[in-house]
Structures are given as structure tokens and as C-alpha cells.
PDB file of N, CA and C in Angstrom:
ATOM      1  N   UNK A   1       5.352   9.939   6.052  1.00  0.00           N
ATOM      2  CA  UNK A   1       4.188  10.765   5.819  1.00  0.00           C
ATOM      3  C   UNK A   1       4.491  11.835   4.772  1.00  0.00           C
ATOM      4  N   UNK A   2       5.597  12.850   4.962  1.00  0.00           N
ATOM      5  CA  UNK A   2       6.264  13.485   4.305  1.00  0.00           C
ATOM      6  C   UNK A   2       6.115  13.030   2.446  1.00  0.00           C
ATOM      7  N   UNK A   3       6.416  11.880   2.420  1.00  0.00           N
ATOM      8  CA  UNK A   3       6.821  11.351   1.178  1.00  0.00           C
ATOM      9  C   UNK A   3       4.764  11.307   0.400  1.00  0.00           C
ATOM     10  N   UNK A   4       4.041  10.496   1.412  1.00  0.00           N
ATOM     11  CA  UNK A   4       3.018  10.462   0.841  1.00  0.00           C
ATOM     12  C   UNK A   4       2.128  11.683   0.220  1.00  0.00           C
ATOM     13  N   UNK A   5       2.776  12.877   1.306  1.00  0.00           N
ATOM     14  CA  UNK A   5       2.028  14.054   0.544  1.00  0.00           C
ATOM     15  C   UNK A   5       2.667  14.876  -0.777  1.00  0.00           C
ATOM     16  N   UNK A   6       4.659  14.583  -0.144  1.00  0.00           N
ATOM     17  CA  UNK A   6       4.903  14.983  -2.060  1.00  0.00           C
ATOM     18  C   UNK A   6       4.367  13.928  -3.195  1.00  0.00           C
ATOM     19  N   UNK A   7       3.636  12.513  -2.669  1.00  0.00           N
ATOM     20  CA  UNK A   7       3.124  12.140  -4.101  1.00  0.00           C
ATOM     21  C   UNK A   7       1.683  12.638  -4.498  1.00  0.00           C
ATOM     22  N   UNK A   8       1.105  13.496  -3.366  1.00  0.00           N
ATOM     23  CA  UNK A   8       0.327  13.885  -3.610  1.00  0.00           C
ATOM     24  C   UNK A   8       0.346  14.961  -4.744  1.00  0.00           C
ATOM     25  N   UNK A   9       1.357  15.820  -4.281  1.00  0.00           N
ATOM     26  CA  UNK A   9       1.940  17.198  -4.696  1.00  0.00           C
ATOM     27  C   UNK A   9       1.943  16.989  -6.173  1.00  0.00           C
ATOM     28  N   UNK A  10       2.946  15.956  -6.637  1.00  0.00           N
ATOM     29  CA  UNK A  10       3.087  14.979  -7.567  1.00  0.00           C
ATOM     30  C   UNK A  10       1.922  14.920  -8.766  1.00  0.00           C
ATOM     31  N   UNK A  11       1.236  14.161  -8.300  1.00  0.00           N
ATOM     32  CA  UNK A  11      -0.034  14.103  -9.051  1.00  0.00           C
ATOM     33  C   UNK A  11      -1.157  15.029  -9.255  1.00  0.00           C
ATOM     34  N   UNK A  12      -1.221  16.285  -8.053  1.00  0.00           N
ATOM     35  CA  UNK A  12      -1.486  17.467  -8.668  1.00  0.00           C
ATOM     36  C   UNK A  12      -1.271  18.266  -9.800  1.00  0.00           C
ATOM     37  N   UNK A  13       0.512  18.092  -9.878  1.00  0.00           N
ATOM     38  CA  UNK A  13       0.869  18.755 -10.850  1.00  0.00           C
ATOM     39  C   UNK A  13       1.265  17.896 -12.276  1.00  0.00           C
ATOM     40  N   UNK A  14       0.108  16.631 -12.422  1.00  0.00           N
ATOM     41  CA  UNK A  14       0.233  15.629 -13.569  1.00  0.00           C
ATOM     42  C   UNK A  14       1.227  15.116 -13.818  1.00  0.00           C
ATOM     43  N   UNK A  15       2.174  14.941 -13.075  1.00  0.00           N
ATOM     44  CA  UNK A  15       3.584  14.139 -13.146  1.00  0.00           C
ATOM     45  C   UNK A  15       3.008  12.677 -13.001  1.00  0.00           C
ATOM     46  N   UNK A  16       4.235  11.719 -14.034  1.00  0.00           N
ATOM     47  CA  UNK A  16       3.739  10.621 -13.781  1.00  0.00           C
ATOM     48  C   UNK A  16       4.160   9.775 -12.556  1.00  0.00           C
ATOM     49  N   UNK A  17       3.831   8.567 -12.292  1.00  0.00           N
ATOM     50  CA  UNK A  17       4.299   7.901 -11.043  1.00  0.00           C
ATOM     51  C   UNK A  17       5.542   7.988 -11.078  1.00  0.00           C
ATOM     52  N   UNK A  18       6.283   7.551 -12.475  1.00  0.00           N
ATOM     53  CA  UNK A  18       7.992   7.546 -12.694  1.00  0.00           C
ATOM     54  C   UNK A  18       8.628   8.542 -12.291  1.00  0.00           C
ATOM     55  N   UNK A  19       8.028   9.738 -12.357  1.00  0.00           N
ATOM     56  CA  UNK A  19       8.756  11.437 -12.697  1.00  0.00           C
ATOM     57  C   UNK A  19       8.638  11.381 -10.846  1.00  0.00           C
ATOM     58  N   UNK A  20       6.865  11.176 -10.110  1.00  0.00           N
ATOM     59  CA  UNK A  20       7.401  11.066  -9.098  1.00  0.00           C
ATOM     60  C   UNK A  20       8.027  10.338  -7.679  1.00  0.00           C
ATOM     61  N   UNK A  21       8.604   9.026  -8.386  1.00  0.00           N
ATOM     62  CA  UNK A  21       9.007   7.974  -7.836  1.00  0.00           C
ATOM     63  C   UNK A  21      10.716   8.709  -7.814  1.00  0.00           C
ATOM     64  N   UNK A  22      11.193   9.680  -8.976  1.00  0.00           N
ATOM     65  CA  UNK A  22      12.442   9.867  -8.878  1.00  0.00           C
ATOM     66  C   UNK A  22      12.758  10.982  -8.481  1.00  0.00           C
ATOM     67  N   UNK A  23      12.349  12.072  -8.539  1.00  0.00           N
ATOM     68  CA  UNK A  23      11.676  12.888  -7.208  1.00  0.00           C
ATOM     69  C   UNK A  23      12.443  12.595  -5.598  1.00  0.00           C
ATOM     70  N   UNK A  24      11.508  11.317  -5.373  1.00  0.00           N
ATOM     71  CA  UNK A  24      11.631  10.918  -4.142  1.00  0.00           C
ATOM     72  C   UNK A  24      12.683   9.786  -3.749  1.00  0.00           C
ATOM     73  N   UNK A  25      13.180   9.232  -4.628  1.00  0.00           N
ATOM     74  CA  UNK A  25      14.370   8.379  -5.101  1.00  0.00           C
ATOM     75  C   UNK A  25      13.849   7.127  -4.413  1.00  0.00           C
ATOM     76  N   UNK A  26      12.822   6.747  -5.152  1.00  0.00           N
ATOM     77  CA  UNK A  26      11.957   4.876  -4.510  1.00  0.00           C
ATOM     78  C   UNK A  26      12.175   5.036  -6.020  1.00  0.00           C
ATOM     79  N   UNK A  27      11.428   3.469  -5.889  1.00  0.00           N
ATOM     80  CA  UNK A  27      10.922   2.805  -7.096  1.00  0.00           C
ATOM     81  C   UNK A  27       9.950   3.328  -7.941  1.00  0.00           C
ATOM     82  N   UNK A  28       9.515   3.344  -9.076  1.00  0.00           N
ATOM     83  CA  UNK A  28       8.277   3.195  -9.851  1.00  0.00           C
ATOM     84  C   UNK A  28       7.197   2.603  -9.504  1.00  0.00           C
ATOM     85  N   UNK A  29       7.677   1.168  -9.012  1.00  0.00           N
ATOM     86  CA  UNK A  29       6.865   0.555  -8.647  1.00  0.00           C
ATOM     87  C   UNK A  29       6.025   0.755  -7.566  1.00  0.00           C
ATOM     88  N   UNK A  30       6.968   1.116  -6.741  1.00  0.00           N
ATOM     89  CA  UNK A  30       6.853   1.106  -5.040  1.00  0.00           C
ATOM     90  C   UNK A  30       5.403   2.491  -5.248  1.00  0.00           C
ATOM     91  N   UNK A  31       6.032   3.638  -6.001  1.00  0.00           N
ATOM     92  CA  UNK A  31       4.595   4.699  -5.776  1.00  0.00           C
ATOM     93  C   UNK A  31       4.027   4.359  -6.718  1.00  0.00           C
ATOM     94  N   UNK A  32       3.378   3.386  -7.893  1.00  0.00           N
ATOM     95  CA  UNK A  32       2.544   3.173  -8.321  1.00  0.00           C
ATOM     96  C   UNK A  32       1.529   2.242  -7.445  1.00  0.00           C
ATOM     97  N   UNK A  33       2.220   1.338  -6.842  1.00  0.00           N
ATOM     98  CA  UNK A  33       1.374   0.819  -5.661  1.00  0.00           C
ATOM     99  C   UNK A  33       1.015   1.623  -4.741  1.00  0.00           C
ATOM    100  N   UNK A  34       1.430   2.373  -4.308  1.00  0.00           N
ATOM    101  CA  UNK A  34       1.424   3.205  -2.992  1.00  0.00           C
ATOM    102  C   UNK A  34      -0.302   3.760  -3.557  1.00  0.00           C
ATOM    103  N   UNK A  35      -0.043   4.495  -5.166  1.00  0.00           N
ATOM    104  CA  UNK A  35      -1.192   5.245  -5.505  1.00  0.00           C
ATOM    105  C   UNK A  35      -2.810   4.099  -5.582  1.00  0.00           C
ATOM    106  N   UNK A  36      -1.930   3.418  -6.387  1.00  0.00           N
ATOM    107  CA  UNK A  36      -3.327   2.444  -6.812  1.00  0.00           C
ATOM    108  C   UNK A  36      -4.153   1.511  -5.554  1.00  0.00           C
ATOM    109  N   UNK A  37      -3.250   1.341  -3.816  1.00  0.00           N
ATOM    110  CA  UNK A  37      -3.716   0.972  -3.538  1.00  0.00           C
ATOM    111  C   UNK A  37      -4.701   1.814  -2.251  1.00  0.00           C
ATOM    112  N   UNK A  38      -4.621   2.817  -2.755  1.00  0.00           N
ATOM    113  CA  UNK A  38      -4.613   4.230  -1.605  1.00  0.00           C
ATOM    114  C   UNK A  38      -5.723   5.173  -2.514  1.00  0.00           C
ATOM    115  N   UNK A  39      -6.644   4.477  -3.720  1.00  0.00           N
ATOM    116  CA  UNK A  39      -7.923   5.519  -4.277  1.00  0.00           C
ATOM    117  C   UNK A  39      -7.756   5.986  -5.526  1.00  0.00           C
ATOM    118  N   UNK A  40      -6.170   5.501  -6.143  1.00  0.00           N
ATOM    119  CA  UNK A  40      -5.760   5.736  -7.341  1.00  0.00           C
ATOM    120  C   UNK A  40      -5.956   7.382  -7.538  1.00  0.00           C
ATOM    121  N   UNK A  41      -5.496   7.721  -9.033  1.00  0.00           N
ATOM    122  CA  UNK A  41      -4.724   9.284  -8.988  1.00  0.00           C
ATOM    123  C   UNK A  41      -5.940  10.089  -8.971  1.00  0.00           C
ATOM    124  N   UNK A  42      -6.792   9.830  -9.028  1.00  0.00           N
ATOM    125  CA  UNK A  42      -8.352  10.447  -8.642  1.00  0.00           C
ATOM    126  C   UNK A  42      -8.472  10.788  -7.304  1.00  0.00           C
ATOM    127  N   UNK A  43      -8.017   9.635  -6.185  1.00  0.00           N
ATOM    128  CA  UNK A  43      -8.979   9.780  -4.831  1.00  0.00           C
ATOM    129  C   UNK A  43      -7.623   9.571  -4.197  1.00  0.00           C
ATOM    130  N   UNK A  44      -6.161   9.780  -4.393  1.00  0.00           N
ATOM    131  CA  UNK A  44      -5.101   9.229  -3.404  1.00  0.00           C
ATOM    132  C   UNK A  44      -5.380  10.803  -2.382  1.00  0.00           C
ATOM    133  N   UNK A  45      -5.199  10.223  -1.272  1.00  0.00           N
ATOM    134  CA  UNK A  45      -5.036  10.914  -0.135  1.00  0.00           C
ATOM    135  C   UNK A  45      -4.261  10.995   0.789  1.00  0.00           C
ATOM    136  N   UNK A  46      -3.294  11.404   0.822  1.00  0.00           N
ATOM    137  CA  UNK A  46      -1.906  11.366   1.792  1.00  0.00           C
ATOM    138  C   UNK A  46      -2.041  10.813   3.111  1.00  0.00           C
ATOM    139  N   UNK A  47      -3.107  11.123   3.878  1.00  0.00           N
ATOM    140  CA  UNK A  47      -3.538  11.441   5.150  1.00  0.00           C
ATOM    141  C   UNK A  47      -4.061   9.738   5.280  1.00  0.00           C
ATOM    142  N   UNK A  48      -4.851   9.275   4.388  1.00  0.00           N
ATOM    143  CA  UNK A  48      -6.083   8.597   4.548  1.00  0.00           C
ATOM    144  C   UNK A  48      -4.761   7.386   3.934  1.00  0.00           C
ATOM    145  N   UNK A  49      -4.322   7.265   3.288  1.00  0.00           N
ATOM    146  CA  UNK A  49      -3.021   6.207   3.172  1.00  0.00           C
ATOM    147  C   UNK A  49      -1.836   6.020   4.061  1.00  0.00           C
ATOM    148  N   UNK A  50      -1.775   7.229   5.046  1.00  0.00           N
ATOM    149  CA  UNK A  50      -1.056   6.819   6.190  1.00  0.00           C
ATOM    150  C   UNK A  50      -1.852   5.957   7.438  1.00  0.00           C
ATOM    151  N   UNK A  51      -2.827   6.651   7.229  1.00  0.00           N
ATOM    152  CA  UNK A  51      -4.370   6.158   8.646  1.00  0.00           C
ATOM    153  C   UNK A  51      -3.993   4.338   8.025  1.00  0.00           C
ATOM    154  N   UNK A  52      -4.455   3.828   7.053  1.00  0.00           N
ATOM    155  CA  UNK A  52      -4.471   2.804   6.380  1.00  0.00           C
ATOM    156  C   UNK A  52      -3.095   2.198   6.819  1.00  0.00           C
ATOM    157  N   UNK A  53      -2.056   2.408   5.783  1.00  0.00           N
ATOM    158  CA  UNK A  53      -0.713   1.946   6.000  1.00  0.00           C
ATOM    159  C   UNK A  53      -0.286   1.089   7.859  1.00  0.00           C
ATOM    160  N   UNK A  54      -0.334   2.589   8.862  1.00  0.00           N
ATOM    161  CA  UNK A  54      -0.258   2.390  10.054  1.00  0.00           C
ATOM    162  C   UNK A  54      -1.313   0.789  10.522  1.00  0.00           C
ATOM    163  N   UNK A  55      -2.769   1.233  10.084  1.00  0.00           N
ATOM    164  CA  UNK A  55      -3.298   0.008  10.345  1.00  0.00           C
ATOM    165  C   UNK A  55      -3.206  -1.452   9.921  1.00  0.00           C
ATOM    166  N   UNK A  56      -2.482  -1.516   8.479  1.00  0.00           N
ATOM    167  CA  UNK A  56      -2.207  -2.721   8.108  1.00  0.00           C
ATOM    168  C   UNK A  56      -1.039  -3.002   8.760  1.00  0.00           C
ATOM    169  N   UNK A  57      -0.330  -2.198   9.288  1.00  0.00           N
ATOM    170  CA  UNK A  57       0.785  -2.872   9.892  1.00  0.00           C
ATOM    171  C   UNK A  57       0.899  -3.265  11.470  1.00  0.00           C
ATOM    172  N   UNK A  58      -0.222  -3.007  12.204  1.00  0.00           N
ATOM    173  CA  UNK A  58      -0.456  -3.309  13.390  1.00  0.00           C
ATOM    174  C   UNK A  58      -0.370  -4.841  13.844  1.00  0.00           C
ATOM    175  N   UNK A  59       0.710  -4.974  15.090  1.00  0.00           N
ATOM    176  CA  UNK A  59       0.657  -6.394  15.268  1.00  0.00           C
ATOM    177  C   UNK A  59      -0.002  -6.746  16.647  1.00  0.00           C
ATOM    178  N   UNK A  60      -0.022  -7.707  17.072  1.00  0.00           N
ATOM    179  CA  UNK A  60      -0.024  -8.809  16.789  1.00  0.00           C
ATOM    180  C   UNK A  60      -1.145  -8.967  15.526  1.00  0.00           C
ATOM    181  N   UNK A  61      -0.496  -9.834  14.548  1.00  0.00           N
ATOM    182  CA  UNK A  61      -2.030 -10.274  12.943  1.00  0.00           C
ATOM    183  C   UNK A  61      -2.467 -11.569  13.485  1.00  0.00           C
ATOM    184  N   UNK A  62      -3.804 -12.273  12.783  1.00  0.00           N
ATOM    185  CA  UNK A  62      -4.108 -13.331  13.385  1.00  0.00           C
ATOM    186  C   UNK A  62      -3.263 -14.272  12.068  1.00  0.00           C
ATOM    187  N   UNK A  63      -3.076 -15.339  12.883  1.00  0.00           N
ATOM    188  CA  UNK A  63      -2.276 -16.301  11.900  1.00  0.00           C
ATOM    189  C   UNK A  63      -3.388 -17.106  10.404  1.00  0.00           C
ATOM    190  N   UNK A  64      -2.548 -17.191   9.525  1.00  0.00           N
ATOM    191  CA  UNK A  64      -3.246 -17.197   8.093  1.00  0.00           C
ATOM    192  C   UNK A  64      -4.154 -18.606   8.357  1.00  0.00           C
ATOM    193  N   UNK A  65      -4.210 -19.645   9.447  1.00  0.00           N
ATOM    194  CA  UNK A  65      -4.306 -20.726   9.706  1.00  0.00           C
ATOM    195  C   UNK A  65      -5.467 -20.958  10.900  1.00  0.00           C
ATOM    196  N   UNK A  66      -5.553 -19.692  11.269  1.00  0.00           N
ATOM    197  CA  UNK A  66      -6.701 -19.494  12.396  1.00  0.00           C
ATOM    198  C   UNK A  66      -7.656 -18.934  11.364  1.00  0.00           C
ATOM    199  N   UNK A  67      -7.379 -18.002  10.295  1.00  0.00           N
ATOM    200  CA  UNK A  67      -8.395 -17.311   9.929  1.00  0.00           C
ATOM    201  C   UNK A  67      -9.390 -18.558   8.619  1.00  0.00           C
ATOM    202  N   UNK A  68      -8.490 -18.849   7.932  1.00  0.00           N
ATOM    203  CA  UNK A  68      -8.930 -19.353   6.370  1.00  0.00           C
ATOM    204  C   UNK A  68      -9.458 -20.996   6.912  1.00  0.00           C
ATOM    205  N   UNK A  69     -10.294 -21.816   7.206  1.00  0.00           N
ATOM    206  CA  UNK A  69     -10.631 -23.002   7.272  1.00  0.00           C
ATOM    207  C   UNK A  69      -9.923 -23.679   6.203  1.00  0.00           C
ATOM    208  N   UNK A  70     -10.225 -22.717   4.601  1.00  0.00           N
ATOM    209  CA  UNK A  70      -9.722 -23.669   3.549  1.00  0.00           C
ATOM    210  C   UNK A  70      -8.083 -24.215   3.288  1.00  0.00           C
ATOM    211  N   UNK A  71      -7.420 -22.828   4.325  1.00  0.00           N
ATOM    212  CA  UNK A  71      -5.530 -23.407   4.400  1.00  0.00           C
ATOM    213  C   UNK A  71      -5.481 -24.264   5.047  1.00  0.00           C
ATOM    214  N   UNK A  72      -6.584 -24.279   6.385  1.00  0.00           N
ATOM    215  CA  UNK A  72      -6.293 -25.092   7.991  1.00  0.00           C
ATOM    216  C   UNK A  72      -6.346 -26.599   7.061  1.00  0.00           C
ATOM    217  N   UNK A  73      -7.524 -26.705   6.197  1.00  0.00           N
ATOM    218  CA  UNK A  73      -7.592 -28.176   5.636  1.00  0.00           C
ATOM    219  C   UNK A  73      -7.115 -28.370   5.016  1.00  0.00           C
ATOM    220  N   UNK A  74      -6.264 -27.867   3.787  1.00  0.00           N
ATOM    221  CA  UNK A  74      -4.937 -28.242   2.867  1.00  0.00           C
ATOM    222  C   UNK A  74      -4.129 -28.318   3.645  1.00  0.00           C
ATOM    223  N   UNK A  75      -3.584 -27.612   4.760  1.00  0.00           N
ATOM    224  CA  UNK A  75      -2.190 -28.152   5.575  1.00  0.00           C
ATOM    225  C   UNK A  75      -2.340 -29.788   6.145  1.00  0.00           C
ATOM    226  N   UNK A  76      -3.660 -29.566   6.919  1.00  0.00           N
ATOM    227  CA  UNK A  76      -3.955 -30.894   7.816  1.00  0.00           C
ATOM    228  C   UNK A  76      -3.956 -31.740   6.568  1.00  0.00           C
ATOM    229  N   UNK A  77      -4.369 -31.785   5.608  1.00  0.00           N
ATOM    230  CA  UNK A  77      -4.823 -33.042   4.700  1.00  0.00           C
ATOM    231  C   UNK A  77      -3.136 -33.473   3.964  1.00  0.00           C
ATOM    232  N   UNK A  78      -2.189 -32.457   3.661  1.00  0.00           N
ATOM    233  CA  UNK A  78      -1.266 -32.762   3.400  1.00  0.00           C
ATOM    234  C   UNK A  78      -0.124 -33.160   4.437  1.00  0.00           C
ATOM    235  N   UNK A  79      -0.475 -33.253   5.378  1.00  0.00           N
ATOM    236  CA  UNK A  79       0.622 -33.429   6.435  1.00  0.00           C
ATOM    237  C   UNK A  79       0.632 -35.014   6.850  1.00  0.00           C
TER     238      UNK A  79
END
């Protein structure tokens, strides 16, 4: 959580993702995703990307094979 609000901090003070990816000693990559997928440097919200984060990671997930008809029938048709 900590980390999401210094990238907040971050982008307040117009630093780029790089300046604050090393900062925090991650990747570039890792907080350019973090930003872009969390409202980008306009709408990122520390708070509202943890709420998110926590929820995508909730298990039990339903399996990719219950959900998509179109995988269920490429598996079955190739098997």
C-alpha cells in the first residue's frame, strides 16, 4: 500500500515512472503498469488500486474453461 501512495507522491511531483520506479527500487515497467492500469497519471489513486489489486487477486477464480464457451470448444475440438 505504502509503495502505491509514494507513486502517487511521485507523480504529484511530475517525476517520471522511471525516476519513480527507482525511488522504490521495482521496475519501470512494473509502475508504469501499476499507473496505466489504475486511471493513468491523471486519475491513479493509491487507495482505489489497492481496493482493485486485493480484488483481482481473490481466490478461488472461475476456471478459464467454465467461463469462455469459445476455449471450452477449441480444447474439446482439439483433443
Amino acid at each position: 500500500m505504502s509503495a502505491r501512495v509514494e507513486i502517487r507522491l511521485g507523480i504529484e511531483r511530475g517525476w517520471s515512472c522511471r525516476r519513480i520506479a527507482t525511488e522504490l527500487g521495482r521496475a519501470p515497467s512494473t509502475v508504469t503498469r501499476e499507473v496505466n492500469n489504475n486511471g493513468g497519471r491523471g486519475g491513479y489513486q493509491p487507495f482505489l488500486a489497492h481496493d482493485r489489486a486485493c480484488e483481482l487477486a481473490r481466490r478461488p477464480k472461475p476456471f478459464k474453461l467454465a467461463v469462455g464457451s469459445v476455449l471450452l470448444d477449441r480444447v474439446t475440438r482439439d483433443l
